[in-house]
N, C-alpha and C. Protein backbone atom coordinates (compact mmCIF):
# COMPACT_ATOMS: atom_id res chain seq x y z
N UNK A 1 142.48 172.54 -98.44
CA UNK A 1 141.99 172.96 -99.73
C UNK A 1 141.25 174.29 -99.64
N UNK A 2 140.60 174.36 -98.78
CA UNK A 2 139.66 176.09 -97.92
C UNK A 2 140.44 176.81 -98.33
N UNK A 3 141.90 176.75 -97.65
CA UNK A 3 142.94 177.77 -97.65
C UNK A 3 143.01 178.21 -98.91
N UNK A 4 143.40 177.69 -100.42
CA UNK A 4 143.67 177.95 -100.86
C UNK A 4 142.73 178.76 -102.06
N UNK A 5 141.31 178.80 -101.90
CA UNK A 5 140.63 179.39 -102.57
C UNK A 5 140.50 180.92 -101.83
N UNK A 6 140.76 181.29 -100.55
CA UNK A 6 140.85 182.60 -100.34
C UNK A 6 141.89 183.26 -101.05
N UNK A 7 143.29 182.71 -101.17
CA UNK A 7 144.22 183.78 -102.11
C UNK A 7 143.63 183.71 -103.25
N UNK A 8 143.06 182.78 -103.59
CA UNK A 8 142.72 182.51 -105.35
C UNK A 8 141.65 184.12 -105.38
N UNK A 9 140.44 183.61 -104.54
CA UNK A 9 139.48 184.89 -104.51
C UNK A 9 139.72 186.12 -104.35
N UNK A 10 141.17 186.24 -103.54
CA UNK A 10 141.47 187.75 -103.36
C UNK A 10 142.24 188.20 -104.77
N UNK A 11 143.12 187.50 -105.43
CA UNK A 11 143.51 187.79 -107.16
C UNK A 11 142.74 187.93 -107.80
N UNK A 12 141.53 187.42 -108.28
CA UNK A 12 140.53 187.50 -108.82
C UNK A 12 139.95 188.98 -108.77
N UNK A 13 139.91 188.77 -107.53
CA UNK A 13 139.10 190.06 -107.21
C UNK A 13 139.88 191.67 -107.56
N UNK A 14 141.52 191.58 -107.05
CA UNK A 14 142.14 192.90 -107.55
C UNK A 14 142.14 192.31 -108.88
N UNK A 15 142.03 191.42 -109.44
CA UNK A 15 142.78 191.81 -110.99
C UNK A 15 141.38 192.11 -111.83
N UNK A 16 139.93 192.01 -111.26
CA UNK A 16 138.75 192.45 -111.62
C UNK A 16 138.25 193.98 -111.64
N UNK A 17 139.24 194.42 -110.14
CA UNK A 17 138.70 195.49 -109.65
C UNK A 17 140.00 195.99 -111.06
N UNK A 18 141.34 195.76 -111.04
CA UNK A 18 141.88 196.76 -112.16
C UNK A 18 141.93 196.78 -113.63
N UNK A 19 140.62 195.46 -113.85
CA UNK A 19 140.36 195.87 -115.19
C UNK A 19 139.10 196.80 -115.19
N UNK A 20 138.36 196.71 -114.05
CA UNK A 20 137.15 197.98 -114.03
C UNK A 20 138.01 199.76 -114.56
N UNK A 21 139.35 199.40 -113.19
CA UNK A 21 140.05 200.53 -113.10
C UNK A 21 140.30 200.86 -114.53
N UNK A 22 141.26 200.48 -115.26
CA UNK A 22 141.65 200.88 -116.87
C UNK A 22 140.81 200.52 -118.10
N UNK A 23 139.51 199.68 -117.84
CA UNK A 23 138.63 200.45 -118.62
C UNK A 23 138.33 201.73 -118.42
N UNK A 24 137.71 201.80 -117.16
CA UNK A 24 137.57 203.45 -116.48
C UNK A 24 139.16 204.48 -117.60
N UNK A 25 139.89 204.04 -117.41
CA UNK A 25 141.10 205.05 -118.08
C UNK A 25 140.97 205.39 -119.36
N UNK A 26 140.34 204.09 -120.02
CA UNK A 26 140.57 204.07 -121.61
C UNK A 26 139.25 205.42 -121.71
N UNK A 27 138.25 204.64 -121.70
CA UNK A 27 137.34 205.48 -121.33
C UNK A 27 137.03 207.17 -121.28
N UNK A 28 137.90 207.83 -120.63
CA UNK A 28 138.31 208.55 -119.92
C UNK A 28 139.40 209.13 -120.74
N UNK A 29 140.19 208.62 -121.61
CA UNK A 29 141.23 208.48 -122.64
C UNK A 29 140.42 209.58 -124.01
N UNK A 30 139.35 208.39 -124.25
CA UNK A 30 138.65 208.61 -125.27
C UNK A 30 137.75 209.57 -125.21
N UNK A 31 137.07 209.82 -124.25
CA UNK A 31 136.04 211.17 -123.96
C UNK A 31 136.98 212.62 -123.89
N UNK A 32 138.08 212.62 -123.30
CA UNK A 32 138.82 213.53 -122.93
C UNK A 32 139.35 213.85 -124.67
N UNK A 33 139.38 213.03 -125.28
CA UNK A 33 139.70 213.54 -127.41
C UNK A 33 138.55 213.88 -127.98
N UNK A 34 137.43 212.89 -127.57
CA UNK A 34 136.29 213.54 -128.53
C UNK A 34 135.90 215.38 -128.26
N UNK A 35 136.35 215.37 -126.60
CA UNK A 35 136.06 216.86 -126.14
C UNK A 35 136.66 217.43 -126.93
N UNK A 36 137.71 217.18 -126.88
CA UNK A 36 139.39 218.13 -127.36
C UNK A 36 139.10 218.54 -129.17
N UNK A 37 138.32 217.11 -129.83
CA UNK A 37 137.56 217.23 -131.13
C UNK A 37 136.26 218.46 -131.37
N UNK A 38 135.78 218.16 -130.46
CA UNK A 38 134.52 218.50 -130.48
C UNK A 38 134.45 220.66 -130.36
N UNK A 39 135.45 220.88 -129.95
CA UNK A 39 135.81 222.03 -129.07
C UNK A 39 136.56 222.55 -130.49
N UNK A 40 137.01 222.02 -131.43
CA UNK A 40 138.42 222.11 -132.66
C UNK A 40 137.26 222.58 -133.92
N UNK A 41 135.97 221.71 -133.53
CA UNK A 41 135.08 221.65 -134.38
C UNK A 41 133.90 222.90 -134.25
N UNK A 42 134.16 223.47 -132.69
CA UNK A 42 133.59 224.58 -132.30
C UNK A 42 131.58 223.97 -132.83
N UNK A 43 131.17 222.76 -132.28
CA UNK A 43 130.07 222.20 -132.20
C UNK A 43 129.46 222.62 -130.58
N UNK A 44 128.91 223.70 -130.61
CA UNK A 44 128.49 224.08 -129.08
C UNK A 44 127.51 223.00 -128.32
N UNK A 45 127.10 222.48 -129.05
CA UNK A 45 125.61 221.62 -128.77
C UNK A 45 126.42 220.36 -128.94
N UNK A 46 127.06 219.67 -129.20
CA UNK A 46 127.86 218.65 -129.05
C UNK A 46 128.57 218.93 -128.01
N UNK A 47 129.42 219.89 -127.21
CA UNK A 47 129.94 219.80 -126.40
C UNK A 47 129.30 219.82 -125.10
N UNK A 48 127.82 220.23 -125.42
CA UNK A 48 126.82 219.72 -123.67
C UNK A 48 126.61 218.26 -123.17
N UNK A 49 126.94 217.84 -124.45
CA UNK A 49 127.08 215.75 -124.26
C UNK A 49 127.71 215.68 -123.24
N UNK A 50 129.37 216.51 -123.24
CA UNK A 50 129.81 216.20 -121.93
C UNK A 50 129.93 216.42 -120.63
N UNK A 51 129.15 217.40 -120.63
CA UNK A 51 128.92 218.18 -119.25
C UNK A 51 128.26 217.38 -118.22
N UNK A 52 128.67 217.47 -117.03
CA UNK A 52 127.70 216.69 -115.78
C UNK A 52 126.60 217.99 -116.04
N UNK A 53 125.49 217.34 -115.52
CA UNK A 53 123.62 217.79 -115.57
C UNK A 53 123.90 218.68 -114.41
N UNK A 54 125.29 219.12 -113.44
CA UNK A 54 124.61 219.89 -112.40
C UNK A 54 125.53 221.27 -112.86
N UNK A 55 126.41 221.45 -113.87
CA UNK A 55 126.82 222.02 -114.51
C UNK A 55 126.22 222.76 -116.33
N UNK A 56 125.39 222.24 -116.19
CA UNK A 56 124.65 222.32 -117.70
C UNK A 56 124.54 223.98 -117.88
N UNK A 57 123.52 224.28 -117.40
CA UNK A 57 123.86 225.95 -117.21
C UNK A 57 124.16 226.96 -117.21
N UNK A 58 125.31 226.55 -116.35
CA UNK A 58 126.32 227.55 -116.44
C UNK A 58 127.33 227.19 -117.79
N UNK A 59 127.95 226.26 -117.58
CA UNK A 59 128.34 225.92 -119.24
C UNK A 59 127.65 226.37 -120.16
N UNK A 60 126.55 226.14 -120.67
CA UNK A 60 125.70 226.72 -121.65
C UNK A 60 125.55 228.27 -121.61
N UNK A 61 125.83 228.95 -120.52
CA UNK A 61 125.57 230.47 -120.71
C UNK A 61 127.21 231.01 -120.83
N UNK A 62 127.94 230.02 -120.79
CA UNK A 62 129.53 230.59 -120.61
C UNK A 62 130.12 230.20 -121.51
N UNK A 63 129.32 229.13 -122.94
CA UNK A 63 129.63 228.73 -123.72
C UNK A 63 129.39 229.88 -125.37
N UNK A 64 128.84 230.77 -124.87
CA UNK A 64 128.15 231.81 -125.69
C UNK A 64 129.37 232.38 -126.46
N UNK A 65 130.89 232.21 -125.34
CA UNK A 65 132.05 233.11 -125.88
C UNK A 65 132.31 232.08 -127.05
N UNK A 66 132.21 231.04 -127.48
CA UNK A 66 132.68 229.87 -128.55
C UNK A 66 131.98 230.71 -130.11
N UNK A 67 131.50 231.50 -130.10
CA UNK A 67 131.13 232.14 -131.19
C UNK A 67 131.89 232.91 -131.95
N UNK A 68 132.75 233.73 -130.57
CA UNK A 68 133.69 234.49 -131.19
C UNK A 68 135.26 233.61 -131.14
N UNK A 69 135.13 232.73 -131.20
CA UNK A 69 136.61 231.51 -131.12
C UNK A 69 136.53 230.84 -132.44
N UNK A 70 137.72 230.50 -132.58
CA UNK A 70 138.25 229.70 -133.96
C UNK A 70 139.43 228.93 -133.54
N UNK A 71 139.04 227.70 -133.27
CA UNK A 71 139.74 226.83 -132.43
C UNK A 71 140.90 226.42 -133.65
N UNK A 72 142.32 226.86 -134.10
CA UNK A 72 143.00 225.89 -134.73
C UNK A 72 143.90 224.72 -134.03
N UNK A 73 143.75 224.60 -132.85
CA UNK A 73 143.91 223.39 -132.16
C UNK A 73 143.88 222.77 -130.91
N UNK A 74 142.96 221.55 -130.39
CA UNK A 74 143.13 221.48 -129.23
C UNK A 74 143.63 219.63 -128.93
N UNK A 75 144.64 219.66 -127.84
CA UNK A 75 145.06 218.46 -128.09
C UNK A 75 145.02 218.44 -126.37
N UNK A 76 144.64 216.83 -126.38
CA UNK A 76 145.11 216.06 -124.74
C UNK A 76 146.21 216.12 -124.76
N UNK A 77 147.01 216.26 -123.95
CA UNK A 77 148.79 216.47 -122.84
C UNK A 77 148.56 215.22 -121.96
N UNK A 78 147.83 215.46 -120.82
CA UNK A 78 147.98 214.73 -119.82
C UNK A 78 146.93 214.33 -119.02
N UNK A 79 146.76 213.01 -118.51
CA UNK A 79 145.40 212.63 -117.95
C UNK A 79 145.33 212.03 -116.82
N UNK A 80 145.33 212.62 -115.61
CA UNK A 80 145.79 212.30 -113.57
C UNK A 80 144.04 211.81 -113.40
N UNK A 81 144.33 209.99 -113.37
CA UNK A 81 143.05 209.95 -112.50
C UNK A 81 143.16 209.66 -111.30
N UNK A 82 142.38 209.73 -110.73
CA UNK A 82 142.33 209.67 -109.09
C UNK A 82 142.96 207.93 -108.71
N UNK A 83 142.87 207.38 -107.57
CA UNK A 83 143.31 206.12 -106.88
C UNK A 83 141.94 204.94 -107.38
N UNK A 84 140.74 205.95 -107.17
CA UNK A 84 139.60 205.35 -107.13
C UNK A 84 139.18 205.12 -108.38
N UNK A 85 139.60 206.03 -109.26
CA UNK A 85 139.03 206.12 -110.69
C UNK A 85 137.55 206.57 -110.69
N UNK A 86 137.47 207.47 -110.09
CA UNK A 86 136.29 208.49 -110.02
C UNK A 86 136.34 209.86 -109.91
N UNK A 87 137.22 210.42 -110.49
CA UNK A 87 137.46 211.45 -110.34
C UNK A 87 138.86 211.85 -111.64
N UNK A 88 138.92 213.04 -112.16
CA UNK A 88 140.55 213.04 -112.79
C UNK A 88 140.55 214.60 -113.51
N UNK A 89 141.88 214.71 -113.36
CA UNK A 89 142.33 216.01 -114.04
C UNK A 89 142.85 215.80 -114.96
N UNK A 90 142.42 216.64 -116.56
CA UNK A 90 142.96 216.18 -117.45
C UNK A 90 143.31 217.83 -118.35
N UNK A 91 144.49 217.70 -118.52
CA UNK A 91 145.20 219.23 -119.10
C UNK A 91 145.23 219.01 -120.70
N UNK A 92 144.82 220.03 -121.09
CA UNK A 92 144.51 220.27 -122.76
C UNK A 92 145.32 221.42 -123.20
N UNK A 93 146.31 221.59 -124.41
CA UNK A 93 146.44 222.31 -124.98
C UNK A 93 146.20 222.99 -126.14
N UNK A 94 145.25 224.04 -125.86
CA UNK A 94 143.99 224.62 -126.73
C UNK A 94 144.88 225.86 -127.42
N UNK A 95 144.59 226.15 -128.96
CA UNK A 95 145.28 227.41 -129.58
C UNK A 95 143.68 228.07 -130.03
N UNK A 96 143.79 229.23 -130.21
CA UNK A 96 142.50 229.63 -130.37
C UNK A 96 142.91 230.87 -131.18
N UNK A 97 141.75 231.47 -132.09
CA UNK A 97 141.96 233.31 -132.28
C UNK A 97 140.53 233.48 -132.63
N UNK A 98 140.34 234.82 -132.50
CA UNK A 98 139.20 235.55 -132.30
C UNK A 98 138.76 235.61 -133.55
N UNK A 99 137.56 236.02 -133.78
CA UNK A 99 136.85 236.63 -135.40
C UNK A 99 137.68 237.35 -135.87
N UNK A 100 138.11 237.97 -135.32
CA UNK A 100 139.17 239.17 -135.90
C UNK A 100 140.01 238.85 -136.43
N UNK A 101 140.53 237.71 -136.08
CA UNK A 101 141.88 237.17 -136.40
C UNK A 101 143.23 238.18 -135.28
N UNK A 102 143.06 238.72 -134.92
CA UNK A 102 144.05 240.06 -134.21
C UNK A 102 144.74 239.34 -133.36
N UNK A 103 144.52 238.21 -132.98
CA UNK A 103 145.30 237.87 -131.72
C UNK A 103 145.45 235.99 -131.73
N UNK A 104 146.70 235.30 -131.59
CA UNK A 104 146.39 234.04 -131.62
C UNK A 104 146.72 233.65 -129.97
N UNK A 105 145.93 232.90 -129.45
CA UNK A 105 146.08 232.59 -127.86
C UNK A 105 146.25 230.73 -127.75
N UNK A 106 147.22 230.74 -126.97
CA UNK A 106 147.61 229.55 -126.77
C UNK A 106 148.22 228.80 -125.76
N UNK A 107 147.52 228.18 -124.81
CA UNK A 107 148.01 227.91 -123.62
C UNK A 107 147.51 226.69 -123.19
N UNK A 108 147.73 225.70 -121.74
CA UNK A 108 147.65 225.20 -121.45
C UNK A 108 146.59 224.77 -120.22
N UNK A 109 145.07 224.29 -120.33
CA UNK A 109 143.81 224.52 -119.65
C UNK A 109 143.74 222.96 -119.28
N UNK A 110 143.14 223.37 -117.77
CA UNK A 110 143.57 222.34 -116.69
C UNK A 110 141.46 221.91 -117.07
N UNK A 111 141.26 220.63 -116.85
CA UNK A 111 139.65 220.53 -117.28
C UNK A 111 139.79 218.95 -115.73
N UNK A 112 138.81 218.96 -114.99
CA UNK A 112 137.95 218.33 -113.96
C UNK A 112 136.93 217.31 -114.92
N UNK A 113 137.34 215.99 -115.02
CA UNK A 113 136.20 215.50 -115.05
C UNK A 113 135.75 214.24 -113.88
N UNK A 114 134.61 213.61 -113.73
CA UNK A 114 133.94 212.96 -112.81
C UNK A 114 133.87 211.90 -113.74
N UNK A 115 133.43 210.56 -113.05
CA UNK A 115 132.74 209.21 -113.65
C UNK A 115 131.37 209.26 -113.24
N UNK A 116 130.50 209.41 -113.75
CA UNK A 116 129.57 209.13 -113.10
C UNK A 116 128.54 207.42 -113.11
N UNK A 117 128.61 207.06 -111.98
CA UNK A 117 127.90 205.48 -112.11
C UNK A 117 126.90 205.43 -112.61
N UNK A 118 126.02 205.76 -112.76
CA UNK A 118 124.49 205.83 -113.41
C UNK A 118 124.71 205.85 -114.34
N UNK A 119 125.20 206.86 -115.33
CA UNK A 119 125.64 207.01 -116.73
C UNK A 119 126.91 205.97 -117.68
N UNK A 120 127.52 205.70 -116.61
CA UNK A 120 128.82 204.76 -117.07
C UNK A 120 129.69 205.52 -117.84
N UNK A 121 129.03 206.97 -117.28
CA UNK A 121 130.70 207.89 -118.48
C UNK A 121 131.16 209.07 -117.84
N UNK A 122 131.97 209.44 -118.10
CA UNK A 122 133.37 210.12 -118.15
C UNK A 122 132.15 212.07 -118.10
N UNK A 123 131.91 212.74 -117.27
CA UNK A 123 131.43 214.20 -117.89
C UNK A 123 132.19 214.87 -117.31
N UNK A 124 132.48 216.39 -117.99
CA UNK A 124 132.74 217.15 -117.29
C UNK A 124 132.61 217.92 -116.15
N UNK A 125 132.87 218.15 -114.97
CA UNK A 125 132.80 218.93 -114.29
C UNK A 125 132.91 220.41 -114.18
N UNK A 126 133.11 221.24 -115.64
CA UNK A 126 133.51 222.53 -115.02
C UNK A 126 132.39 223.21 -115.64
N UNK A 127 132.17 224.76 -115.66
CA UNK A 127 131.17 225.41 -115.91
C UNK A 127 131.41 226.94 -117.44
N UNK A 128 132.73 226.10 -117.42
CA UNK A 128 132.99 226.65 -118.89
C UNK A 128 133.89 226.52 -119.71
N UNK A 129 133.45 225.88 -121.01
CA UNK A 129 134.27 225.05 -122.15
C UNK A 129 135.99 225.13 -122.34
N UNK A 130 136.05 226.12 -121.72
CA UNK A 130 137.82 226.11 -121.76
C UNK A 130 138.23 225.89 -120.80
N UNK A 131 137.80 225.62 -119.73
CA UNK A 131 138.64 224.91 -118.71
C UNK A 131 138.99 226.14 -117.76
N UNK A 132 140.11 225.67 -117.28
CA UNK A 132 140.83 226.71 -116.00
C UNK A 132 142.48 226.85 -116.63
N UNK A 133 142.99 227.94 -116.44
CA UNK A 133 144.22 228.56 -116.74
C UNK A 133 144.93 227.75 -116.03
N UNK A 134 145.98 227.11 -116.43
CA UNK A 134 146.57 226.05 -115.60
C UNK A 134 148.25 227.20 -115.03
């Protein structure tokens, strides 16, 4: 009878550990739109919600260019989380034009975010609101 509560405990246990895992996704799902919202909405001070605290900073002084932006659209594409689900790359496709209107820019920006345990959420990792040129 011994025997048979170790397989029982080891199912239990992955099928615990992968509902941690894809909450972690949904999660991660949902933070990665409110950004993508939040960025559409050109809310500068809403978008420090998502920043990791060791990035604050520099984001905030690199966030200064969002003044001269007029976001008409930014949408999630694609969302690579890590094995561990602590870690993930998530690609956004952002359209943007200047005050001027002179120019419409539109491409595809690669964005780093982290889980962090303490917090139980999803922040960004990078150090400025548009991401990296993918």
């Amino acid at each position: 009878m011994k025997k048979l509560y170790v397989p029982i405990l080891f199912f239990v246990g992955i099928l615990v550990t992968g509902c941690a895992s894809m909450d972690r996704k949904v999660k991660l799902e949902q933070r990665a739109e409110d950004y993508a919202r939040a960025l559409r909405e050109g809310d500068e001070l809403l978008l420090l919600n998502f920043v990791h605290p060791s990035q604050l900073i520099p984001f905030s002084r690199n966030s200064r260019q969002m003044k001269s932006l007029n976001f008409s659209n930014s949408e999630v594409r694609k969302i690579f989380p890590d094995a561990d689900g602590k870690s993930a790359v998530v690609f956004m496709e952002l359209e943007y034009f200047s005050n001027d209107g002179s120019q419409l820019i539109s491409n595809l920006r690669q964005f780093r975010w982290t889980y962090d345990e303490k917090a139980k959420a999803w922040l960004l990792s990078e150090s400025t609101p548009l991401g990296k040129m993918n």
